[in-house]
C-alpha atoms as a PDB file:
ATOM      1  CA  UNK A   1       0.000   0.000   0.000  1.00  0.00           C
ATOM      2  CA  UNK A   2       0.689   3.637  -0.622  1.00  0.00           C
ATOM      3  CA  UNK A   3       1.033   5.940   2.648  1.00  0.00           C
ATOM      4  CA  UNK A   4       0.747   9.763   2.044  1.00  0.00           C
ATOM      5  CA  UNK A   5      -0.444  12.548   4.431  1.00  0.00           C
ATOM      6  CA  UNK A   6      -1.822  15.766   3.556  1.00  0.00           C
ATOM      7  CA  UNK A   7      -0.883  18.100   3.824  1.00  0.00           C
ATOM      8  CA  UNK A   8       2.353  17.288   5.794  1.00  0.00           C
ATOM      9  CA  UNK A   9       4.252  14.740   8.065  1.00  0.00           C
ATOM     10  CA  UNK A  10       5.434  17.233   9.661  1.00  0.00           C
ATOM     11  CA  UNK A  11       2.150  18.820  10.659  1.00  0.00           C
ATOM     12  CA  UNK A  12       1.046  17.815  14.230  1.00  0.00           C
ATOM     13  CA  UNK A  13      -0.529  14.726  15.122  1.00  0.00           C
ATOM     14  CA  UNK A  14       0.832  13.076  11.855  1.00  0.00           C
ATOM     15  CA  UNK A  15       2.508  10.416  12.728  1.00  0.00           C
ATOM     16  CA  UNK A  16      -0.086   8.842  14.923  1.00  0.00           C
ATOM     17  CA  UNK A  17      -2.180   8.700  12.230  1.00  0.00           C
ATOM     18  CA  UNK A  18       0.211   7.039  10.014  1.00  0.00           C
ATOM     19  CA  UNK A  19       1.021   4.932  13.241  1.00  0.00           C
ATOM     20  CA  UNK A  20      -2.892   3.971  13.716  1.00  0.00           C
ATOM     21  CA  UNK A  21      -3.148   3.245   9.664  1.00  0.00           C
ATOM     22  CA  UNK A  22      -0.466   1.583   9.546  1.00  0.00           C
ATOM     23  CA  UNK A  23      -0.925  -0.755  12.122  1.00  0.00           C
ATOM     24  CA  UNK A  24      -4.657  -0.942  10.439  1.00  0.00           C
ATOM     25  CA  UNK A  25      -3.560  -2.265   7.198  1.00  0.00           C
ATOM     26  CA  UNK A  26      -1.294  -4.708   8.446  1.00  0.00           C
ATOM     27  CA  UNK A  27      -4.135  -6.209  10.474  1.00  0.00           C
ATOM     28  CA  UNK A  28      -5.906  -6.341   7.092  1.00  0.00           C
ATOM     29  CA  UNK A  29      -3.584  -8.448   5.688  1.00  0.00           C
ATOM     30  CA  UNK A  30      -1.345  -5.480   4.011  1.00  0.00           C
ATOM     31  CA  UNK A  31       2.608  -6.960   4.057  1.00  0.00           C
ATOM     32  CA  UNK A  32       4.078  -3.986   2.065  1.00  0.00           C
ATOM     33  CA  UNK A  33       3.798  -0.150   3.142  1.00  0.00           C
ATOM     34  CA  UNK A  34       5.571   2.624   0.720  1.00  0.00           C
ATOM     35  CA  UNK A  35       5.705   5.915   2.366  1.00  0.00           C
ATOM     36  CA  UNK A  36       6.141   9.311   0.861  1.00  0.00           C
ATOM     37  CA  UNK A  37       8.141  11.427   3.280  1.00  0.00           C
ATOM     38  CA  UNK A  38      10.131  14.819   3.835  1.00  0.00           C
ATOM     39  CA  UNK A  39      13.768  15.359   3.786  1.00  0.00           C
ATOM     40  CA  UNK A  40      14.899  17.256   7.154  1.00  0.00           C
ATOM     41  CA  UNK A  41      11.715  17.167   9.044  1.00  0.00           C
ATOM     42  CA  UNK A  42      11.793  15.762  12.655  1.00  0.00           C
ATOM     43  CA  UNK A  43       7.902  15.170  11.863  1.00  0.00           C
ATOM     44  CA  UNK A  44       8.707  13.411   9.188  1.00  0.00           C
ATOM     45  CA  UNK A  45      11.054  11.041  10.927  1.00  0.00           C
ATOM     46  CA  UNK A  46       8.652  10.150  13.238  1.00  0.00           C
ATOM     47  CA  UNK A  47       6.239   9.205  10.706  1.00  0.00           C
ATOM     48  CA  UNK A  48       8.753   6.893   9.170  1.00  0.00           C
ATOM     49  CA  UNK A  49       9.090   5.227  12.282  1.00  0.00           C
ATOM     50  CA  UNK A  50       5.805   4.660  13.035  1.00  0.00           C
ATOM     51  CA  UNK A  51       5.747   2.442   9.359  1.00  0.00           C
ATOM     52  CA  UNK A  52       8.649   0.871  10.010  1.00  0.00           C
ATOM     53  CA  UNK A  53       7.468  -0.631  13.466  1.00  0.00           C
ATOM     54  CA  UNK A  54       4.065  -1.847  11.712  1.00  0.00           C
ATOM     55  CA  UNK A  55       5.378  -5.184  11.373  1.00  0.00           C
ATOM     56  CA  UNK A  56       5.240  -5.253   7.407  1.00  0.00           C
ATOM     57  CA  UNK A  57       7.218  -4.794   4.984  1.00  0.00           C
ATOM     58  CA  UNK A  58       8.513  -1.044   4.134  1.00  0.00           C
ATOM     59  CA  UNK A  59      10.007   1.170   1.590  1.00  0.00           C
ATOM     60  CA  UNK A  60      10.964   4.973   2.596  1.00  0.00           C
ATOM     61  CA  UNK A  61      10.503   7.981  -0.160  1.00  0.00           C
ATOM     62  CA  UNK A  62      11.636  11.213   1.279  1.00  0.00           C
ATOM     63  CA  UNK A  63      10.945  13.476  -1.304  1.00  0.00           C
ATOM     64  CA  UNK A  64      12.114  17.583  -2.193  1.00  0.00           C
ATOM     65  CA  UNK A  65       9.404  19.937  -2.618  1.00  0.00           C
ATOM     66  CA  UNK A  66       6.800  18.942  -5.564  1.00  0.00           C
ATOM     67  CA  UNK A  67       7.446  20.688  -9.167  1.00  0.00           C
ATOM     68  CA  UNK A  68       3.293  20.597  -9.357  1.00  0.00           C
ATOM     69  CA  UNK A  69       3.156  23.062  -6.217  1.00  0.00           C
ATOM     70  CA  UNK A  70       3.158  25.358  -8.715  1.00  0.00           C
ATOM     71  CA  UNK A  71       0.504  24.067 -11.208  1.00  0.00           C
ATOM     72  CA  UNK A  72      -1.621  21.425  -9.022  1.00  0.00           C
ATOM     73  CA  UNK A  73      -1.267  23.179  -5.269  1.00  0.00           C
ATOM     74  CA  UNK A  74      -1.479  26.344  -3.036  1.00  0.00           C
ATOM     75  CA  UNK A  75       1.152  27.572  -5.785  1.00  0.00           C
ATOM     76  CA  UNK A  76      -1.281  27.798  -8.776  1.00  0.00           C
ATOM     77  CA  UNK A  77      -3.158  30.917  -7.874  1.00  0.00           C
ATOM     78  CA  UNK A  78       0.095  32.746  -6.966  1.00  0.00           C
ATOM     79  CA  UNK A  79       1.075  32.250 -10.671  1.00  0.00           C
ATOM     80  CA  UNK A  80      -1.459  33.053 -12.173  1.00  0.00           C
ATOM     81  CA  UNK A  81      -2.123  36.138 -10.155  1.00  0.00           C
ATOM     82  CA  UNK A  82       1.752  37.183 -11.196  1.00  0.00           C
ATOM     83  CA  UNK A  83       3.234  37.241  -8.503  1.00  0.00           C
ATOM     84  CA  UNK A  84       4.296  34.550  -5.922  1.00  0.00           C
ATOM     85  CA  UNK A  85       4.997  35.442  -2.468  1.00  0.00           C
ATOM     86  CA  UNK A  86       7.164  33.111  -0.100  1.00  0.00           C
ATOM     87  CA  UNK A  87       9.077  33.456   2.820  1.00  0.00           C
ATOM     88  CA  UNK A  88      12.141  31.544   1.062  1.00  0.00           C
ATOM     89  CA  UNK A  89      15.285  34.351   0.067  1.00  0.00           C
ATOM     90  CA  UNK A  90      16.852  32.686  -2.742  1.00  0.00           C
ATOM     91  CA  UNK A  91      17.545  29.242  -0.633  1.00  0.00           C
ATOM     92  CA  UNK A  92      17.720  26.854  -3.539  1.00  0.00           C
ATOM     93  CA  UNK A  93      15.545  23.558  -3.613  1.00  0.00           C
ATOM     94  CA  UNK A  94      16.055  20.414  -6.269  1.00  0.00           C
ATOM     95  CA  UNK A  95      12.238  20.570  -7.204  1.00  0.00           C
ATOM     96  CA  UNK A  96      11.330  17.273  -8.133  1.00  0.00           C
ATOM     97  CA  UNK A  97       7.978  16.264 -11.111  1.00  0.00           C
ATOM     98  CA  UNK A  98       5.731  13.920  -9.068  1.00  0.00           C
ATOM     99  CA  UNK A  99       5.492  11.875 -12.303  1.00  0.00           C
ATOM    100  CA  UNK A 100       9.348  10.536 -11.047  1.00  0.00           C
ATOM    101  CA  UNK A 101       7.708  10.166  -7.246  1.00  0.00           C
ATOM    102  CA  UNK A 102       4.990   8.109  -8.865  1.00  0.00           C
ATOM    103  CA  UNK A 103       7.449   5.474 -11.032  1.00  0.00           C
ATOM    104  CA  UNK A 104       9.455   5.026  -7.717  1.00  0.00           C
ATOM    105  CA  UNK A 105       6.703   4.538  -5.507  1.00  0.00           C
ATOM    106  CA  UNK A 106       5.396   1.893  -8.460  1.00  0.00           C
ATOM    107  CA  UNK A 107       8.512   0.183  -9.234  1.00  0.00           C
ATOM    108  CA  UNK A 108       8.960   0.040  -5.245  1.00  0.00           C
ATOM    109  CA  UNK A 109       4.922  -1.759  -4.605  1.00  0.00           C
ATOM    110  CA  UNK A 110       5.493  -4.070  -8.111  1.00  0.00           C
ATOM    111  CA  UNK A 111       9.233  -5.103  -8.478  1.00  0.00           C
ATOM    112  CA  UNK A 112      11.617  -6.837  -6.214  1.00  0.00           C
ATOM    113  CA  UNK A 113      14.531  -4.893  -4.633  1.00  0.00           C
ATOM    114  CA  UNK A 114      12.969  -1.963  -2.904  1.00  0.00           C
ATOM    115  CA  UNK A 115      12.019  -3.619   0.564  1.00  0.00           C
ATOM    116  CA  UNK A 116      13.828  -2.011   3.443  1.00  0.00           C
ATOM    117  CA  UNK A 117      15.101   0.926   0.896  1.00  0.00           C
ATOM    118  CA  UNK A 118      15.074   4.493   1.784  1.00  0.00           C
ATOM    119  CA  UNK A 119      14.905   6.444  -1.724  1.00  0.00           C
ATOM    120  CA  UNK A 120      15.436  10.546  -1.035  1.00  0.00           C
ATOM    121  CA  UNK A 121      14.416  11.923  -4.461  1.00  0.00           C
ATOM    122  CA  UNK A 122      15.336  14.820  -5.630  1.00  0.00           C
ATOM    123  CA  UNK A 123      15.131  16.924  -9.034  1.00  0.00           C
ATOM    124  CA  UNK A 124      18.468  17.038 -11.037  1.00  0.00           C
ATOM    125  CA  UNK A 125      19.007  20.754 -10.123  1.00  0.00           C
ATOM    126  CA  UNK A 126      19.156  23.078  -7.247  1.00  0.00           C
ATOM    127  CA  UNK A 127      17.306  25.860  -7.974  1.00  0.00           C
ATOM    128  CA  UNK A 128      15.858  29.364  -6.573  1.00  0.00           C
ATOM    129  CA  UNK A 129      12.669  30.167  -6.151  1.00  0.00           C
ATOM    130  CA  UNK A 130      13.120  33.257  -8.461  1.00  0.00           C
ATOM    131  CA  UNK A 131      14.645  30.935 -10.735  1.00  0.00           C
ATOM    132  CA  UNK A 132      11.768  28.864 -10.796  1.00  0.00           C
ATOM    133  CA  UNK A 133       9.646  31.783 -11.646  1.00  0.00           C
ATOM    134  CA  UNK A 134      11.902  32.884 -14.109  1.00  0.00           C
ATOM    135  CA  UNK A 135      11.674  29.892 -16.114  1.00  0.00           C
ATOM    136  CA  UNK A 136       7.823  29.429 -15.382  1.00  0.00           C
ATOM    137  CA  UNK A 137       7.496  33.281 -17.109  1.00  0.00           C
ATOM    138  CA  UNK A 138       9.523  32.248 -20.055  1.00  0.00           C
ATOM    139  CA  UNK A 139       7.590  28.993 -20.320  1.00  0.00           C
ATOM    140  CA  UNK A 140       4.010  30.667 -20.798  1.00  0.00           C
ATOM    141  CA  UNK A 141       5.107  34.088 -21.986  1.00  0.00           C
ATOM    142  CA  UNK A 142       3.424  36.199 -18.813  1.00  0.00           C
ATOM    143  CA  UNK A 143       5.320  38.256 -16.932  1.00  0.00           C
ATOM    144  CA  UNK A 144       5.239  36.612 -13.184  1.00  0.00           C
ATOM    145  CA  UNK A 145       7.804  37.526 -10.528  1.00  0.00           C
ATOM    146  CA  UNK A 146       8.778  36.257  -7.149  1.00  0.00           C
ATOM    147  CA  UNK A 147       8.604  38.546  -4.098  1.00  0.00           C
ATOM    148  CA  UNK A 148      10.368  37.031  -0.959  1.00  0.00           C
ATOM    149  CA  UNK A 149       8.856  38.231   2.173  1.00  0.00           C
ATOM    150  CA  UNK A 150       9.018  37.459   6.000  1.00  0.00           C
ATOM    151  CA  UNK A 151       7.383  34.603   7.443  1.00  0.00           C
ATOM    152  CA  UNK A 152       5.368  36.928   9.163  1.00  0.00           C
ATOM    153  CA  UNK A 153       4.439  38.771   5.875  1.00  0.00           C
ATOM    154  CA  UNK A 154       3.545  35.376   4.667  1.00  0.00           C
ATOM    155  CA  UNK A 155       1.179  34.158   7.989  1.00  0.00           C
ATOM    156  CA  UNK A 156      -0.451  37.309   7.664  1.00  0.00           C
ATOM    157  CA  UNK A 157      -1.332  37.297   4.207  1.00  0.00           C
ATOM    158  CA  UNK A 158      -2.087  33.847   3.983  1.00  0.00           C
ATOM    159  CA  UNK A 159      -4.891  34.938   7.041  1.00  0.00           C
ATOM    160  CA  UNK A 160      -6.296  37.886   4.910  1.00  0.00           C
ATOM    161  CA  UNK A 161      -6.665  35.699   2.081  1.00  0.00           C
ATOM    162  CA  UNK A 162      -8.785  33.636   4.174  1.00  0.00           C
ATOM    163  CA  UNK A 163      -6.784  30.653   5.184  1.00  0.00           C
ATOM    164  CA  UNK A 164      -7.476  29.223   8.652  1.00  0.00           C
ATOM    165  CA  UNK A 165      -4.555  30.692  11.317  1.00  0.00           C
ATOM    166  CA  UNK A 166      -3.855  27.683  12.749  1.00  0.00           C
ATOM    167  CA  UNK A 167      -3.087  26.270   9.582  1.00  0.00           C
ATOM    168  CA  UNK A 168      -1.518  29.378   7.905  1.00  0.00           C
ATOM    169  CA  UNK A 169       0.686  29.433  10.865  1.00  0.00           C
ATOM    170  CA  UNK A 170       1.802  25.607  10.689  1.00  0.00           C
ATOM    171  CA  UNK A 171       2.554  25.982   7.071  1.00  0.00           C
ATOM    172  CA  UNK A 172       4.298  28.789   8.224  1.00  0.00           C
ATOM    173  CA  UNK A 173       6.355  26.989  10.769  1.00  0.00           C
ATOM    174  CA  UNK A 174       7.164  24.569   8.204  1.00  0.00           C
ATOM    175  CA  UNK A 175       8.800  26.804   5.681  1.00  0.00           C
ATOM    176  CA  UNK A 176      10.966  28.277   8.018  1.00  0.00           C
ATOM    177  CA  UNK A 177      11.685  25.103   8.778  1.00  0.00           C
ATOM    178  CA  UNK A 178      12.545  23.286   5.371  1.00  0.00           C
ATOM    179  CA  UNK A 179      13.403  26.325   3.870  1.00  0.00           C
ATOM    180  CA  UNK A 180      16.523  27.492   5.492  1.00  0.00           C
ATOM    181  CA  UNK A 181      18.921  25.576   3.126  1.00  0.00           C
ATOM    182  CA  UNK A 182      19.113  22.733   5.108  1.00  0.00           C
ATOM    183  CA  UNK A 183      17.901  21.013   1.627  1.00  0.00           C
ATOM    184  CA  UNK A 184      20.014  22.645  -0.524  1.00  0.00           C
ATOM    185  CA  UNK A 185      21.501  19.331  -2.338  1.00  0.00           C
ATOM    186  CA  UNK A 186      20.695  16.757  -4.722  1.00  0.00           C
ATOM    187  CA  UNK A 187      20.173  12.985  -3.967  1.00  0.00           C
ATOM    188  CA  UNK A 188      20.256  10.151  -6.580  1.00  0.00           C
ATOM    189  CA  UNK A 189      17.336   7.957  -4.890  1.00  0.00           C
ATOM    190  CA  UNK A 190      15.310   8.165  -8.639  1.00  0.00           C
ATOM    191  CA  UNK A 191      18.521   7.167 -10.229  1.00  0.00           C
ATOM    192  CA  UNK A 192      18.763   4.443  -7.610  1.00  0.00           C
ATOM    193  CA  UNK A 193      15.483   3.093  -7.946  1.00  0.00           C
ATOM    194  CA  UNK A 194      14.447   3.306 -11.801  1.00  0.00           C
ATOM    195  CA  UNK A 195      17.965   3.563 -13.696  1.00  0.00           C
ATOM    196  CA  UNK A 196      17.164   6.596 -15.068  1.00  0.00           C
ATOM    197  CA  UNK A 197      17.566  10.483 -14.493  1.00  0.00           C
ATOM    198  CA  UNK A 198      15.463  12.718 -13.242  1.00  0.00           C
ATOM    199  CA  UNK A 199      12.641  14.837 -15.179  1.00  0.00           C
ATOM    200  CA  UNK A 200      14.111  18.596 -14.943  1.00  0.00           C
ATOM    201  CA  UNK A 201      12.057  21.872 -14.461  1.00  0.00           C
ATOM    202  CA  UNK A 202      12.233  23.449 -17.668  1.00  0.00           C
ATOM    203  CA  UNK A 203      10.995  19.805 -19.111  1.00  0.00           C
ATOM    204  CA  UNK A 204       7.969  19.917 -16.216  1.00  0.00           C
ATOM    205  CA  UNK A 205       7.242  24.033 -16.901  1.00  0.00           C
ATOM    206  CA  UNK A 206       7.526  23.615 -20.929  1.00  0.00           C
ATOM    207  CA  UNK A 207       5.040  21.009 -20.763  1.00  0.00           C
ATOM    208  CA  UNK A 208       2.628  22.385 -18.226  1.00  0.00           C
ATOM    209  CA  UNK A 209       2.391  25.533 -19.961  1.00  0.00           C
ATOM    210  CA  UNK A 210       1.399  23.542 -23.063  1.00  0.00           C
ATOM    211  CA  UNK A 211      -1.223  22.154 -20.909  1.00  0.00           C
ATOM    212  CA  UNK A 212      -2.822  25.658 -20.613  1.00  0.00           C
ATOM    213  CA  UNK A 213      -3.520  25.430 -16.331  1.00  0.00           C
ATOM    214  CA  UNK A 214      -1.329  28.765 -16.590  1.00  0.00           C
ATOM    215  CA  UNK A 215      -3.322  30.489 -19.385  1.00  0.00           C
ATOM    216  CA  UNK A 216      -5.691  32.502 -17.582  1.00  0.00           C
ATOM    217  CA  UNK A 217      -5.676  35.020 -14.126  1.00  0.00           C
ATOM    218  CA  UNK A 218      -7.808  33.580 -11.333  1.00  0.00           C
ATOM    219  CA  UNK A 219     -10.909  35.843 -10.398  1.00  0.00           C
ATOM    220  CA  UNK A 220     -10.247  35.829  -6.678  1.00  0.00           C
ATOM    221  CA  UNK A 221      -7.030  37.230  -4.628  1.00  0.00           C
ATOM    222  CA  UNK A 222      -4.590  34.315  -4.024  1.00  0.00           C
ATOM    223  CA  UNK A 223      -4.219  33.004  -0.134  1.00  0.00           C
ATOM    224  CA  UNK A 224      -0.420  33.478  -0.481  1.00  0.00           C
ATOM    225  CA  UNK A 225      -0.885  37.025  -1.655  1.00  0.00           C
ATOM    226  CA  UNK A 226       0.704  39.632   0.749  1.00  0.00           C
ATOM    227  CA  UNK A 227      -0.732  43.246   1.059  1.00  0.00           C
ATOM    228  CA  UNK A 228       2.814  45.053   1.351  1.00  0.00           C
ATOM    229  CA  UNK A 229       3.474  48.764   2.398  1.00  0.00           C
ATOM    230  CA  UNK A 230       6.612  51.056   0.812  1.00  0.00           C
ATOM    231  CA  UNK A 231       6.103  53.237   4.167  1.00  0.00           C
END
């Protein structure tokens, strides 16, 4: 079976609930648990724990932050507003395509090999957040831009933009604390488990934009918007 938690292990309460399903499915009769997981979060950890006491079998994927934040997640509506607002400087991440997560997490549940692995998978580049932007922008032809702002910018505009505080401030709390450069490096676990390299941004932005998700301005003020002042 396939073990994800939204939105994040690292949120509170997470791995009990992993714990509890985990300990579910084996009682079902489940003898193989794949688990997506975060790189550098002591939630995380704890979550991977938690599958690997189940009793069954187990296969670790500690992943980099998603490519599709941007097209599929609380990213979207930043983009297509123009301008995307994150408490991140220009820390660099190795933005992975879930399409890769997906062919590990496959090749781990269907082919031999992968029991007792720990994958961390990665993108092939470290790259900015303005970077990111920058190549979105080319990609569709729109002028977007990155604005980096405080984590208390960010909690605050996330609340005017309606999002629940105590979730606005544990997404908060989790950016400042993945987002500090501690993840600033590439790992080879997509290499390791498929043979293969990889999928790379500008592949994953050329081909989104061709999609046309990016194509049009949303008609309502995006949660990660932040009302600044020059004063």
């Amino acid at each position: 079976a396939y073990v994800t938690y939204y939105p994040d292990l690292a949120f509170p309460g997470a791995a009990e609930k992993v714990r509890s399903f985990a300990r579910t499915a084996v009682e079902s009769g489940v003898h193989h648990l794949v688990l997506l997981s975060g790189r550098n979060e002591a939630g995380a950890l704890l979550g991977e724990q938690a599958v690997q006491e189940s009793g069954a079998e187990w296969t670790l994927v500690r992943s980099s932050m998603f490519a599709q934040n941007f097209s599929e997640a609380f990213l979207i509506d930043a983009v297509l507003a123009g301008e995307v607002a994150l408490p991140a400087g220009d820390v660099k991440e190795p933005f992975i395509d879930v399409d890769d997560i997906a062919d590990v997490v496959v090749a781990a549940l269907t082919g031999p090999g992968h029991t007792g692995k720990l994958y961390e998978v990665t993108g092939p580049r470290l790259l900015t957040f303005a970077e990111v932007v920058a190549e979105i922008s080319q990609a569709t032809g729109r002028e977007i831009r990155y604005v980096p702002v405080s984590p208390e910018e960010y909690l605050s505009g996330m609340i005017a933009g309606g999002v629940p505080a105590d979730f606005a401030k544990e997404l908060t709390d989790l950016f400042s604390e993945v987002l500090d450069g501690r993840s600033s490096y590439l790992s080879d676990g997509v290499k390791r488990a498929l043979g293969r390299e990889p999928k790379d941004f500008t592949d994953y932005a050329r081909e989104t934009a061709a999609s046309g998700v990016w194509g049009a301005a949303p008609d309502r003020v995006s949660a990660v918007s932040v009302s600044r002042s020059d004063g």
